[in-house]
N, C-alpha and C. Protein backbone atom coordinates (compact mmCIF):
# COMPACT_ATOMS: atom_id res chain seq x y z
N UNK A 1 0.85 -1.17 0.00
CA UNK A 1 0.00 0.00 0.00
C UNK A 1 0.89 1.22 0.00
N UNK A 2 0.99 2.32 -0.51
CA UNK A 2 1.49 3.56 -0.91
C UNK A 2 0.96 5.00 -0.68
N UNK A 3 1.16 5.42 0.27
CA UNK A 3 0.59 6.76 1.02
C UNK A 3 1.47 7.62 0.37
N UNK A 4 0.32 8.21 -0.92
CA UNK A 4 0.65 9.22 -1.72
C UNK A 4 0.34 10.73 -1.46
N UNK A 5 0.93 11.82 -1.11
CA UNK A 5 0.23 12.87 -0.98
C UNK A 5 0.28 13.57 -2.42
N UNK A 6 -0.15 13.39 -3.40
CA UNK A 6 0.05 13.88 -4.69
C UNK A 6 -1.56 14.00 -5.22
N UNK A 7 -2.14 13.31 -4.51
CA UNK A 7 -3.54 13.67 -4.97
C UNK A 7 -4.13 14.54 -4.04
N UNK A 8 -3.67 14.77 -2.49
CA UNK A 8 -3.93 15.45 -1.10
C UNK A 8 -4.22 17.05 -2.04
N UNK A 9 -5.37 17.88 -2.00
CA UNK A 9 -5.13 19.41 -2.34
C UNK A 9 -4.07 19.74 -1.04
N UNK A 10 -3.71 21.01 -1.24
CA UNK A 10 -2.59 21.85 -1.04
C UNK A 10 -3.40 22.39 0.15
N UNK A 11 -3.39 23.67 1.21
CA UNK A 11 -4.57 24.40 1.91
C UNK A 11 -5.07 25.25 1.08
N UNK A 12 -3.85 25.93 0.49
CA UNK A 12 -4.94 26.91 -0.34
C UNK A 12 -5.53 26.49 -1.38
N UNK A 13 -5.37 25.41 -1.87
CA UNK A 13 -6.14 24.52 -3.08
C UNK A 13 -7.44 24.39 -1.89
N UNK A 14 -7.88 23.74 -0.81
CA UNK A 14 -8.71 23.19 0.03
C UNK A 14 -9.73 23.86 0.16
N UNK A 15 -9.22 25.21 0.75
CA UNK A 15 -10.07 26.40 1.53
C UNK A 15 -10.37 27.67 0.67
N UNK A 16 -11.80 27.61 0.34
CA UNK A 16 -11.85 29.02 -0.72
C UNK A 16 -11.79 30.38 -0.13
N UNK A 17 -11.15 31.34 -0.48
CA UNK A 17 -11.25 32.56 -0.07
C UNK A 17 -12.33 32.87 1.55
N UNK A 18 -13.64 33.60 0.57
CA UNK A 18 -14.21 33.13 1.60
C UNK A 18 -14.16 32.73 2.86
N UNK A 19 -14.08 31.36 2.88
CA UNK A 19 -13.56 30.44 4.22
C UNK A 19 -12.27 31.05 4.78
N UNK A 20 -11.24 31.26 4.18
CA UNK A 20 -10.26 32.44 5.23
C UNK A 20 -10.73 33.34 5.71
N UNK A 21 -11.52 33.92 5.46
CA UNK A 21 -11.83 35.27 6.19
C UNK A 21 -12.66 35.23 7.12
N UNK A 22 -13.83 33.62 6.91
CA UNK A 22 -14.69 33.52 8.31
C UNK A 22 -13.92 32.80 9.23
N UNK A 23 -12.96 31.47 8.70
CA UNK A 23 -11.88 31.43 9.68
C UNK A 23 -11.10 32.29 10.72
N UNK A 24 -10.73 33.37 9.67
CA UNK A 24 -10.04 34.43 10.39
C UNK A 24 -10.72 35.50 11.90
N UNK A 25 -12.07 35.13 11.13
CA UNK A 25 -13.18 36.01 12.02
C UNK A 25 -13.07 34.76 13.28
N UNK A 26 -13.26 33.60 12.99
CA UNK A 26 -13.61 32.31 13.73
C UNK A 26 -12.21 32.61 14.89
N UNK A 27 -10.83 32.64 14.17
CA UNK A 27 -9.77 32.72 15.01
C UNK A 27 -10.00 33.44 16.12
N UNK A 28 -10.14 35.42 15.89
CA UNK A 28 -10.33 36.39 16.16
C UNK A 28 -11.35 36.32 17.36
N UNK A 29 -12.81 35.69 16.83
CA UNK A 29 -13.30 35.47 18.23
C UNK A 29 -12.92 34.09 19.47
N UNK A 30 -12.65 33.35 18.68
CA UNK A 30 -11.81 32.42 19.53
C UNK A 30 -10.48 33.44 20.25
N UNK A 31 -9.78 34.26 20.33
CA UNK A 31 -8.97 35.41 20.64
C UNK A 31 -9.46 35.88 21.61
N UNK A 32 -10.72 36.37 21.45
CA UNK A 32 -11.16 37.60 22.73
C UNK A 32 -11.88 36.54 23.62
N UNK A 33 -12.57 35.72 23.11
CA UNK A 33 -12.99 34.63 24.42
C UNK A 33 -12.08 34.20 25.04
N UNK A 34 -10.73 34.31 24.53
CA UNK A 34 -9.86 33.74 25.30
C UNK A 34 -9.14 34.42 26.56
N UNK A 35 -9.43 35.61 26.15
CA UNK A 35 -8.83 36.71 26.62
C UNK A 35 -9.88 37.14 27.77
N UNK A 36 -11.37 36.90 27.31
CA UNK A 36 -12.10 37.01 28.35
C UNK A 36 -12.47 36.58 29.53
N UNK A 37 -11.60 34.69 29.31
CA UNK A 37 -11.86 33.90 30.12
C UNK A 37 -10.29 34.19 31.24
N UNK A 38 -9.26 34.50 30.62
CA UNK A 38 -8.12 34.96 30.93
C UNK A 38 -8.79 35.73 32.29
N UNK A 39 -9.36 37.25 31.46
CA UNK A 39 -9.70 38.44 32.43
C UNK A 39 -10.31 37.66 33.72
N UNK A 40 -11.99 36.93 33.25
CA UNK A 40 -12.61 36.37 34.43
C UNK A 40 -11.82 35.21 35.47
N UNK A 41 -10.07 34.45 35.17
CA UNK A 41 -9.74 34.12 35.87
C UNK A 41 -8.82 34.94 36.85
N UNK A 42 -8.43 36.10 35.77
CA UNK A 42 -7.89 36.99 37.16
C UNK A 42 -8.59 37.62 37.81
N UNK A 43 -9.20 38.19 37.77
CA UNK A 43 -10.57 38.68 38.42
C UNK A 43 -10.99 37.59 39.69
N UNK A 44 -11.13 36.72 38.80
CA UNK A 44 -11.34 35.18 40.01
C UNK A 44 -10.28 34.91 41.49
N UNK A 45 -8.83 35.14 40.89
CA UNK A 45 -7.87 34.95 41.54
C UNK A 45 -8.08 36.32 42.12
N UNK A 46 -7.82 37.55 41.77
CA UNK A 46 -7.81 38.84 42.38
C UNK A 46 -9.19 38.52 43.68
N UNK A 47 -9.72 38.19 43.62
CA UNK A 47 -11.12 38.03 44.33
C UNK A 47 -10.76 37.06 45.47
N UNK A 48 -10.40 35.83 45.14
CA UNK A 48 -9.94 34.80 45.87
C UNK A 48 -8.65 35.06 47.26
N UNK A 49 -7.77 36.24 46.78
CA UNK A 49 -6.85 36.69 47.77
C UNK A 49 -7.53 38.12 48.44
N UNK A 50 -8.60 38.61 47.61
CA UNK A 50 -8.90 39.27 48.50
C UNK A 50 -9.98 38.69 49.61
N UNK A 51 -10.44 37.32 49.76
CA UNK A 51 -11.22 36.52 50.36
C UNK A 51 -9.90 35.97 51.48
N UNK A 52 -9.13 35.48 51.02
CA UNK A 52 -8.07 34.78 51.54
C UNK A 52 -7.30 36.28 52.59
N UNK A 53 -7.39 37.06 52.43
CA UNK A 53 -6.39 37.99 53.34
C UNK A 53 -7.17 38.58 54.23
N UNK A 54 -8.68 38.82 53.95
CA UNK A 54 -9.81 38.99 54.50
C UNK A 54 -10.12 37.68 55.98
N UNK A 55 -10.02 36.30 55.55
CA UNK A 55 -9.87 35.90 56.39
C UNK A 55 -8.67 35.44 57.19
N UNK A 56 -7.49 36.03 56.81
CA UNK A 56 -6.02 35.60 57.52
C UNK A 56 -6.33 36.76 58.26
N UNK A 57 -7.19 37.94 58.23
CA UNK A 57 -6.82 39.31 59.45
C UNK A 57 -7.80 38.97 60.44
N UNK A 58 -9.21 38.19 60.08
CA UNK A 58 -10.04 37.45 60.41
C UNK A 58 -9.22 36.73 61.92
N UNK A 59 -8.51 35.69 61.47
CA UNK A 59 -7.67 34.55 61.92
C UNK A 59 -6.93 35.46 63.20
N UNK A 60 -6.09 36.19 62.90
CA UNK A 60 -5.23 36.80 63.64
C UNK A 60 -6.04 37.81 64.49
N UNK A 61 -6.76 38.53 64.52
CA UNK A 61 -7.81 38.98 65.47
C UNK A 61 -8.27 37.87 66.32
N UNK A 62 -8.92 36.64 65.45
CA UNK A 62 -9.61 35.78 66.43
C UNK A 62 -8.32 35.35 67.65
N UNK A 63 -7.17 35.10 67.17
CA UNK A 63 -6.08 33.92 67.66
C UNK A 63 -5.49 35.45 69.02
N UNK A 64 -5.44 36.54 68.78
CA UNK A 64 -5.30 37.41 69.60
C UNK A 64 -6.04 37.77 70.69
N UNK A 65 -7.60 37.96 70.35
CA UNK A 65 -8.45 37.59 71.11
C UNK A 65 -8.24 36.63 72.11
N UNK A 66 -8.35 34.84 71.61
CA UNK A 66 -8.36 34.20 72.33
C UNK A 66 -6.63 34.20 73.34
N UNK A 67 -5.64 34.74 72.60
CA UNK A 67 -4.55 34.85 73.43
C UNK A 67 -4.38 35.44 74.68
N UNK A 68 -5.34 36.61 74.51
CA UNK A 68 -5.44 37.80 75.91
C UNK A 68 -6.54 37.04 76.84
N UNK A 69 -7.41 36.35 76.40
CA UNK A 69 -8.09 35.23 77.08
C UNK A 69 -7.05 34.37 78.17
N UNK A 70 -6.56 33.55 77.31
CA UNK A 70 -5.65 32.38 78.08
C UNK A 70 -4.57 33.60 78.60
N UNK A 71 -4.20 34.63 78.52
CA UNK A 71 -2.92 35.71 79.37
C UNK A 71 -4.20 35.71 80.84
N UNK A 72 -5.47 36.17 80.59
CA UNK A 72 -6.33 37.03 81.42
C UNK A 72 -6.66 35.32 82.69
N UNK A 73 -6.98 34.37 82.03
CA UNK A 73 -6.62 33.17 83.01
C UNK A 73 -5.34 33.17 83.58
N UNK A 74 -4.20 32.85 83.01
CA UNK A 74 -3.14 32.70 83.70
C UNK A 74 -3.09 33.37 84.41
N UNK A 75 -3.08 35.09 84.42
CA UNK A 75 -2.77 35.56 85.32
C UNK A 75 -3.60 35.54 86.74
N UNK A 76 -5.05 34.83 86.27
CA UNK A 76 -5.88 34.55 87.60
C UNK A 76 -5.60 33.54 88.54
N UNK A 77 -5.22 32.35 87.75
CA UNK A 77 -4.34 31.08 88.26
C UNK A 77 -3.28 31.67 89.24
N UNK A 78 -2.45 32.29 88.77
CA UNK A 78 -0.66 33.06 88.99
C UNK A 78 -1.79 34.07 90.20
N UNK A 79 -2.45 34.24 91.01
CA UNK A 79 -2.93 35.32 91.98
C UNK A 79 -3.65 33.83 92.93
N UNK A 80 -4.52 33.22 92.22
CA UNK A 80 -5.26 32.19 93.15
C UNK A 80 -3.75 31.20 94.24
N UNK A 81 -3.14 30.73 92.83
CA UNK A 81 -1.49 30.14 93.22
C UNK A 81 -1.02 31.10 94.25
N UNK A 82 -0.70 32.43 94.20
CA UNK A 82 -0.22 33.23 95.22
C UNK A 82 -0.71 33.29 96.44
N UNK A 83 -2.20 33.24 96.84
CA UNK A 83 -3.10 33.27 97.61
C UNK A 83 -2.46 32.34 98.64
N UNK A 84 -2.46 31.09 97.56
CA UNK A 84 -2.57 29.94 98.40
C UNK A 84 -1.18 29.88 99.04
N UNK A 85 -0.23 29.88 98.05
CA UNK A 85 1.13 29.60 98.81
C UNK A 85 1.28 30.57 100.08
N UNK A 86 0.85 32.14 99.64
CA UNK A 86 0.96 32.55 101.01
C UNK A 86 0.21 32.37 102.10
N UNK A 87 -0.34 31.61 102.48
CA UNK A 87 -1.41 31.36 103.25
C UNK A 87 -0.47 29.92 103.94
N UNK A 88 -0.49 28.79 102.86
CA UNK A 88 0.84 28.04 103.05
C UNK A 88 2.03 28.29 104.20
N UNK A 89 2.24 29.79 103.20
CA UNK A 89 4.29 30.22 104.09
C UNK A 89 3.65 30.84 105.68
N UNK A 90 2.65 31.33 105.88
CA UNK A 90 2.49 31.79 107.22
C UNK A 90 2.42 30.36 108.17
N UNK A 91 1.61 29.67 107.11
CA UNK A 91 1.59 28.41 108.32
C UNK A 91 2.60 27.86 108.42
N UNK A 92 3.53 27.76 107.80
CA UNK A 92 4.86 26.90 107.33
C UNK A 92 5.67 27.77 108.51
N UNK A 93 5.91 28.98 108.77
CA UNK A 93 6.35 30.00 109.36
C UNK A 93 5.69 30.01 111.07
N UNK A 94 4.72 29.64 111.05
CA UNK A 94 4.48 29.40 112.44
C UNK A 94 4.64 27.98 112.81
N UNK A 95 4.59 27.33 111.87
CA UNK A 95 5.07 25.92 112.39
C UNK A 95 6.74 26.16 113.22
N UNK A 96 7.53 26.57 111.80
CA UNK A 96 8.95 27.26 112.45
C UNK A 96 9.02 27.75 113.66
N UNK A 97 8.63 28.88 114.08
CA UNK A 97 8.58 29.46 115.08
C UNK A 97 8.23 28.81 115.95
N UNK A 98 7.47 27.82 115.94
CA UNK A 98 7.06 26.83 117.35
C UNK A 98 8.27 25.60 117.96
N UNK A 99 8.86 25.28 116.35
CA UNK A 99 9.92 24.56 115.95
C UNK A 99 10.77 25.08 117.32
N UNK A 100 11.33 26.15 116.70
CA UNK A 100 12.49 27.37 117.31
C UNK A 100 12.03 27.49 119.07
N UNK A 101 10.88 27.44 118.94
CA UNK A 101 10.72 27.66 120.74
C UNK A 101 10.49 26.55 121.60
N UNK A 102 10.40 25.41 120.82
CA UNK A 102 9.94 23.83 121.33
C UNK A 102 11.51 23.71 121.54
N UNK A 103 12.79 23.56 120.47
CA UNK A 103 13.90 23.51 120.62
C UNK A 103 14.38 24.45 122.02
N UNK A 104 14.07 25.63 121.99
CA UNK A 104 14.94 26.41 122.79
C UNK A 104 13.99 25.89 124.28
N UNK A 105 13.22 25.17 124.69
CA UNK A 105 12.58 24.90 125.74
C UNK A 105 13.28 22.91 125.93
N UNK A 106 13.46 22.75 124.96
CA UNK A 106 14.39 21.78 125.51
C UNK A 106 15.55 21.96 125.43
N UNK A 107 16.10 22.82 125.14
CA UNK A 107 17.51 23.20 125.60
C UNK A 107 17.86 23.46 126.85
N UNK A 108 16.70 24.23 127.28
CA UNK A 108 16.69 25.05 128.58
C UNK A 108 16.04 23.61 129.79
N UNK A 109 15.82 22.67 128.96
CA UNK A 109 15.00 21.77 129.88
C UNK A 109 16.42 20.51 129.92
N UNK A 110 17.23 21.01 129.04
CA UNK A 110 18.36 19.94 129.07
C UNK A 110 19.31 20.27 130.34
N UNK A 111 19.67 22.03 130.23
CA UNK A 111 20.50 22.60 130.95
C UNK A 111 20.34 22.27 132.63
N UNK A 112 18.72 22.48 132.75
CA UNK A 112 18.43 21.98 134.01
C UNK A 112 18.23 20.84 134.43
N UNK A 113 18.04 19.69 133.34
CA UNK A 113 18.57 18.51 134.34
C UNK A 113 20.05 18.23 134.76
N UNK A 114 20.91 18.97 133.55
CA UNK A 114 22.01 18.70 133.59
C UNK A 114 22.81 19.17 134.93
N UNK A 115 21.97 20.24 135.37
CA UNK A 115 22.07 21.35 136.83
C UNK A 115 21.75 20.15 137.79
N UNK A 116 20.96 19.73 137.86
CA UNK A 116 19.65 18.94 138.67
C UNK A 116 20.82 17.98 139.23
N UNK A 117 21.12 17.18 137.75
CA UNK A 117 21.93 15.58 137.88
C UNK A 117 23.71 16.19 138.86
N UNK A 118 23.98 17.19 138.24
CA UNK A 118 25.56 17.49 138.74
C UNK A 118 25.23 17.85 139.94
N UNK A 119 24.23 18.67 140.49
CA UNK A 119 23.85 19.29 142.01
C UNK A 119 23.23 17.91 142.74
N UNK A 120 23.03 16.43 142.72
CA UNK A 120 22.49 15.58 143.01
C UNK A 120 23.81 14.48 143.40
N UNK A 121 24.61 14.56 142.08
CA UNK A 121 25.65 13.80 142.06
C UNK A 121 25.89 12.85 141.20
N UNK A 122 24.80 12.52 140.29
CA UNK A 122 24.50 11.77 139.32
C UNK A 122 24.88 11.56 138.39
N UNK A 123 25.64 10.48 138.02
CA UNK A 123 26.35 10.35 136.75
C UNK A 123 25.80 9.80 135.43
N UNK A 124 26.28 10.38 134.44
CA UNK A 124 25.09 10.25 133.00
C UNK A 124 25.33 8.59 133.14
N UNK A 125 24.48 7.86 132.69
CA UNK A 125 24.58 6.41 132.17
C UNK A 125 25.08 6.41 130.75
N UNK A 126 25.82 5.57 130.71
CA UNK A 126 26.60 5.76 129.11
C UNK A 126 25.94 3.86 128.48
């Protein structure tokens, strides 16, 4: 079999006058639709970041908001916590102080047997 292009017309043998010029028209609006669909995707995209930045200031308001939230707890925690510990250190502090005078009353309770036993004659048991 033999694939001749010798009988194939040429284009401009194919296409009469005419037909170029509604082609050409055909191109031409195929051109601006293209161009139109172009425009309506930037437009689309232009639209889309202004949606998109709209809600990123959205975002960052909300996330700030809730930040001064969780600051406005902590710092209630960080006062309740304070409350307590000091309430804690006084008792902790009078415990001490009882500590300090329980000690110094057996010191003073050591000295005098130790008075007691030497004025008696009494020798420590070892």
């Amino acid at each position: 079999m033999e694939f001749g292009f010798q009988d194939t017309p040429s284009m401009s043998q194919s296409i009469p006058a005419n037909e170029h010029e509604n082609s050409g028209d055909v191109i031409d609006e195929i051109g601006r639709k293209v161009e139109g669909l172009i425009g309506k995707i930037n437009n689309s995209r232009s639209s889309d970041q202004t949606v998109m930045d709209g809600f990123q200031q959205e975002l960052m308001n909300k996330m700030t908001h809730v930040c001064e939230e969780m600051k406005g707890s902590m710092y209630t925690v960080y006062e309740d916590n304070s409350d307590e510990m000091q309430m804690k250190l006084q008792e902790l502090s009078k415990v001490l102080d009882n500590c300090t005078r329980l000690h110094q009353e057996l010191l003073e309770a050591t000295q005098a047997l130790s008075g007691l036993r030497a004025s008696l004659g009494i020798k420590k048991q070892e």
